[in-house]
N, C-alpha and C. Protein backbone atom coordinates (compact mmCIF):
# COMPACT_ATOMS: atom_id res chain seq x y z
N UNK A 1 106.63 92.08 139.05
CA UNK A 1 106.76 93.26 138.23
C UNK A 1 107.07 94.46 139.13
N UNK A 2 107.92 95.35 138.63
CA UNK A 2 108.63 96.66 139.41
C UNK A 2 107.72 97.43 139.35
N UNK A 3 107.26 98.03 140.34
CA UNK A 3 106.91 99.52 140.26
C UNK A 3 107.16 100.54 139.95
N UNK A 4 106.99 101.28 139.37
CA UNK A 4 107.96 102.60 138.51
C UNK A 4 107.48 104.10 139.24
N UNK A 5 108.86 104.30 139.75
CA UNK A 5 108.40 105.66 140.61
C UNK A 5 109.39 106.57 140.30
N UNK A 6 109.10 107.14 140.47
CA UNK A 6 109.80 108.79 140.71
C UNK A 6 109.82 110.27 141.91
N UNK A 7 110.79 110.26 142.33
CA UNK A 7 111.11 111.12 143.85
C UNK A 7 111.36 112.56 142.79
N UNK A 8 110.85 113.29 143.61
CA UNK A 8 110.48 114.52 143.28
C UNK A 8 110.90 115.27 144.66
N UNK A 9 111.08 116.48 143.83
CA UNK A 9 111.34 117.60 145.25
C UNK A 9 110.47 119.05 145.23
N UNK A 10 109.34 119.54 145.61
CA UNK A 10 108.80 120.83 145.45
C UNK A 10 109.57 122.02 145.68
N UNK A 11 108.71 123.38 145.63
CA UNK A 11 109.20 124.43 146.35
C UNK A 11 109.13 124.41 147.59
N UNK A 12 108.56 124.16 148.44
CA UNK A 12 108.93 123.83 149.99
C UNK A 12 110.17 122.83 150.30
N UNK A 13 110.78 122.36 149.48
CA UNK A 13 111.63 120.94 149.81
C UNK A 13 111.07 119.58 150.36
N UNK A 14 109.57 119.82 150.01
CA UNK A 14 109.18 118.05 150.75
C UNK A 14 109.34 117.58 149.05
N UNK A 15 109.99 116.27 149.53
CA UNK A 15 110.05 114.43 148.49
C UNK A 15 109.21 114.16 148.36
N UNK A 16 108.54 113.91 147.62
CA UNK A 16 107.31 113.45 147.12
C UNK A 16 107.86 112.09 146.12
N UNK A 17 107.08 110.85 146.18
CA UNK A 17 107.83 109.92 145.17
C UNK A 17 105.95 110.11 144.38
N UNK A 18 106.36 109.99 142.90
CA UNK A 18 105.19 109.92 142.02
C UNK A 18 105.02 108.26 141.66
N UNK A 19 104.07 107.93 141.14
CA UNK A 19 103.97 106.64 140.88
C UNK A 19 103.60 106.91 138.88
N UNK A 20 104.14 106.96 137.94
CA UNK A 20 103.74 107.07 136.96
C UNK A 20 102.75 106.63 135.89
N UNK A 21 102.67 105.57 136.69
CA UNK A 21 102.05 104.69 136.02
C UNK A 21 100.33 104.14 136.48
N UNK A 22 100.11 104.83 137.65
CA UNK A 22 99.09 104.63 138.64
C UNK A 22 98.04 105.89 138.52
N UNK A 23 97.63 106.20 137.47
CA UNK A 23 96.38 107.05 137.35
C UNK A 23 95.24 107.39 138.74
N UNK A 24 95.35 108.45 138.98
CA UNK A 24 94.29 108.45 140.03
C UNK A 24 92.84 108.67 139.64
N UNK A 25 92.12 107.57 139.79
CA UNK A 25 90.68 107.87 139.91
C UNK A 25 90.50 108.57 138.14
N UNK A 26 90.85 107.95 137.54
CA UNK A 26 91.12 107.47 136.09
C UNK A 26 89.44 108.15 135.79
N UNK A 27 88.44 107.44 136.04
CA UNK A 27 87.28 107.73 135.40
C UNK A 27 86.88 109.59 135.24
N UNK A 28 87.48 109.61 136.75
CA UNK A 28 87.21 111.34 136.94
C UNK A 28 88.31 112.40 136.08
N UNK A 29 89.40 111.85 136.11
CA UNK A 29 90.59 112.55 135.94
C UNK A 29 91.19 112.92 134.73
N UNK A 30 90.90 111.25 133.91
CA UNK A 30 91.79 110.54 133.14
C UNK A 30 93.18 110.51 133.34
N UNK A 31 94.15 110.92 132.71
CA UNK A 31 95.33 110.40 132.95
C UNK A 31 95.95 111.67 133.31
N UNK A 32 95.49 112.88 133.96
CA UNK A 32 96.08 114.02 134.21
C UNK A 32 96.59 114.12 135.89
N UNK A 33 96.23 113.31 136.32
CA UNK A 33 95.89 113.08 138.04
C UNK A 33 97.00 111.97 137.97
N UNK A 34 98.14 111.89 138.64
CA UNK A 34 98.38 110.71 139.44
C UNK A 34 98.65 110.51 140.75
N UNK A 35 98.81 109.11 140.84
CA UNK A 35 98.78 108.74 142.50
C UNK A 35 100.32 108.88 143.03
N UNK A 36 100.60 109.83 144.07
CA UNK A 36 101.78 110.02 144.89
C UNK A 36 101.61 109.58 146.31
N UNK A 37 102.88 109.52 147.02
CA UNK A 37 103.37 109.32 147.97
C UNK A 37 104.07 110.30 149.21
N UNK A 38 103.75 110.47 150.18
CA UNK A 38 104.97 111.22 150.96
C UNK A 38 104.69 110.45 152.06
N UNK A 39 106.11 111.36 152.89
CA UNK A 39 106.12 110.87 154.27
C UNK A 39 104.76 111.48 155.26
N UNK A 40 104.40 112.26 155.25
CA UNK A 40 103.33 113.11 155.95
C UNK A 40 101.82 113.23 154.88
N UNK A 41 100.98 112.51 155.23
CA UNK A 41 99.86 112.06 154.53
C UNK A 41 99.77 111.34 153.12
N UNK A 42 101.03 110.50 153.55
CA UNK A 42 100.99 108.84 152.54
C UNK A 42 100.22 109.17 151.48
N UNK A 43 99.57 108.11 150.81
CA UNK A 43 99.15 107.97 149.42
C UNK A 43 98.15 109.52 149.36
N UNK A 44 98.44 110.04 147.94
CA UNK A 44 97.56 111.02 147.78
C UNK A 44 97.45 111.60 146.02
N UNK A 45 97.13 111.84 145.06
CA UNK A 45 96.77 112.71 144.47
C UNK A 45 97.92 114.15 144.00
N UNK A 46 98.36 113.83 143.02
CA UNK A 46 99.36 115.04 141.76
C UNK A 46 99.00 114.98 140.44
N UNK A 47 98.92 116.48 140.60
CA UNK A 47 98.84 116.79 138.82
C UNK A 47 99.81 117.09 137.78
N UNK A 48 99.81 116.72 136.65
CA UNK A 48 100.63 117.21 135.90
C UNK A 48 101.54 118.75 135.71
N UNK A 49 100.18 119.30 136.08
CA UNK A 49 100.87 120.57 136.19
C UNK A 49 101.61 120.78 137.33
N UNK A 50 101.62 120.10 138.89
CA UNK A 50 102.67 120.02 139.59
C UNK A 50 103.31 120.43 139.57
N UNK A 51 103.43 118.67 138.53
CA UNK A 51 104.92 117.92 138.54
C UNK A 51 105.56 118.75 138.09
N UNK A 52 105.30 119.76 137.04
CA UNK A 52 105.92 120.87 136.13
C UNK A 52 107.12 121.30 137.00
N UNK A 53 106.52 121.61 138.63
CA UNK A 53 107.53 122.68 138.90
C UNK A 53 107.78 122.16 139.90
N UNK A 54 108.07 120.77 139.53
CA UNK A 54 109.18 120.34 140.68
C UNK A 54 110.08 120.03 139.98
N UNK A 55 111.24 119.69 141.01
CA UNK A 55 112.80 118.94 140.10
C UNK A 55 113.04 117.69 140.64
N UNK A 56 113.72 117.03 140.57
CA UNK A 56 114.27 115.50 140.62
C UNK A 56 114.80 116.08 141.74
N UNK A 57 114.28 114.74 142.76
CA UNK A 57 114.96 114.43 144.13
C UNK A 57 116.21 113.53 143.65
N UNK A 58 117.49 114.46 144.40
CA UNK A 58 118.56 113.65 144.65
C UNK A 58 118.43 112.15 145.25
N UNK A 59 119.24 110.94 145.61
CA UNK A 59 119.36 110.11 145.84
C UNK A 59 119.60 110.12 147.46
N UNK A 60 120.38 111.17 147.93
CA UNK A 60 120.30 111.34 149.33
C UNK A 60 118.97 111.65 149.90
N UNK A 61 118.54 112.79 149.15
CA UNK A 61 116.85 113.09 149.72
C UNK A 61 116.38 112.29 149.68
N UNK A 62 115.91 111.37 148.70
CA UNK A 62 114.49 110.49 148.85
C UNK A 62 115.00 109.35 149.67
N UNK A 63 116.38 109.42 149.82
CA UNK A 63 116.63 107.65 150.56
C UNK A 63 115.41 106.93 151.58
N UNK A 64 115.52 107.97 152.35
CA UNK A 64 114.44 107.95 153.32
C UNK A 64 113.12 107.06 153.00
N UNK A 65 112.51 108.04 151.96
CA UNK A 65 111.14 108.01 151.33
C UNK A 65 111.18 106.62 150.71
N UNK A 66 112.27 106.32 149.68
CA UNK A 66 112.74 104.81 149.62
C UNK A 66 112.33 103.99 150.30
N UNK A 67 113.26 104.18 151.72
CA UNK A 67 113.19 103.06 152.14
C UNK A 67 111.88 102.51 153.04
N UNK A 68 110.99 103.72 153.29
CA UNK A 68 109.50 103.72 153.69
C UNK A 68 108.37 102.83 152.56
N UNK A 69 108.93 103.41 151.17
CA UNK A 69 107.80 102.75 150.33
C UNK A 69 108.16 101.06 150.57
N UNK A 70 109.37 100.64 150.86
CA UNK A 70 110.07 99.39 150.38
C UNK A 70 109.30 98.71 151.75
N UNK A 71 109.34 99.64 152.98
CA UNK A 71 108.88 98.72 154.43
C UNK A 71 107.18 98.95 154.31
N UNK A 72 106.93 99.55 153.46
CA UNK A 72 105.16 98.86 153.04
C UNK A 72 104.79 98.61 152.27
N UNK A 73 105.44 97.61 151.27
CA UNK A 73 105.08 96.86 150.50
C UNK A 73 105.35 97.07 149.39
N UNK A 74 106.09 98.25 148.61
CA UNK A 74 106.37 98.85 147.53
C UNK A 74 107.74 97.79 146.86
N UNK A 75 108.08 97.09 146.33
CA UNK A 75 108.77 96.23 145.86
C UNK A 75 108.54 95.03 144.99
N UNK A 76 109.72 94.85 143.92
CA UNK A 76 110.55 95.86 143.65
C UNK A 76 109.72 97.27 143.47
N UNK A 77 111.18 98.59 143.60
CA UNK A 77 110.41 99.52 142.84
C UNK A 77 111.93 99.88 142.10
N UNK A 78 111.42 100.82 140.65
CA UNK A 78 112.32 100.56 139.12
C UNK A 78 112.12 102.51 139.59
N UNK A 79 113.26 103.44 139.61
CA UNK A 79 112.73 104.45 139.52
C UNK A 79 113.19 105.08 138.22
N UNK A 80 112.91 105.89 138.04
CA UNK A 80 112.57 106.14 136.13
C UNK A 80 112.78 107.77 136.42
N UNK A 81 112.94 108.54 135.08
CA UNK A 81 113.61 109.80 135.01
C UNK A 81 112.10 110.88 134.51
């Protein structure tokens, strides 16, 4: 089964890939928290409200970030809009 992610870009310009489907710490949070990714302190914690004010990482930006999730274990991954 694919993983369903999504590359994101902030106001600073760091990629962030979201995981949509991966609730963080669900009991505390519920479904307002999810679990993200970057290159500089790996798995971590985003909120909805964030995500608000980021925009969709191009395909050139996240390549990178791609191909990091894919060399630790992230595969398949399905990325979603």
């Amino acid at each position: 089964m694919a993983t369903l992610v999504r590359f994101v870009k902030d106001s600073t310009g760091e990629i962030t890939a979201v995981f949509p489907q991966l609730n963080y710490n669900k009991r505390l949070y519920g479904t307002n928290k999810k679990t993200c990714y970057a290159h500089i302190g790996q798995h971590s914690v985003c909120s909805k409200d964030w995500l608000k004010e980021t925009v969709r990482a191009t395909i050139v930006e996240y390549a990178d970030l791609f191909h990091e999730l894919v060399s630790i274990g992230y595969e398949p991954l399905k990325i979603c809009k």
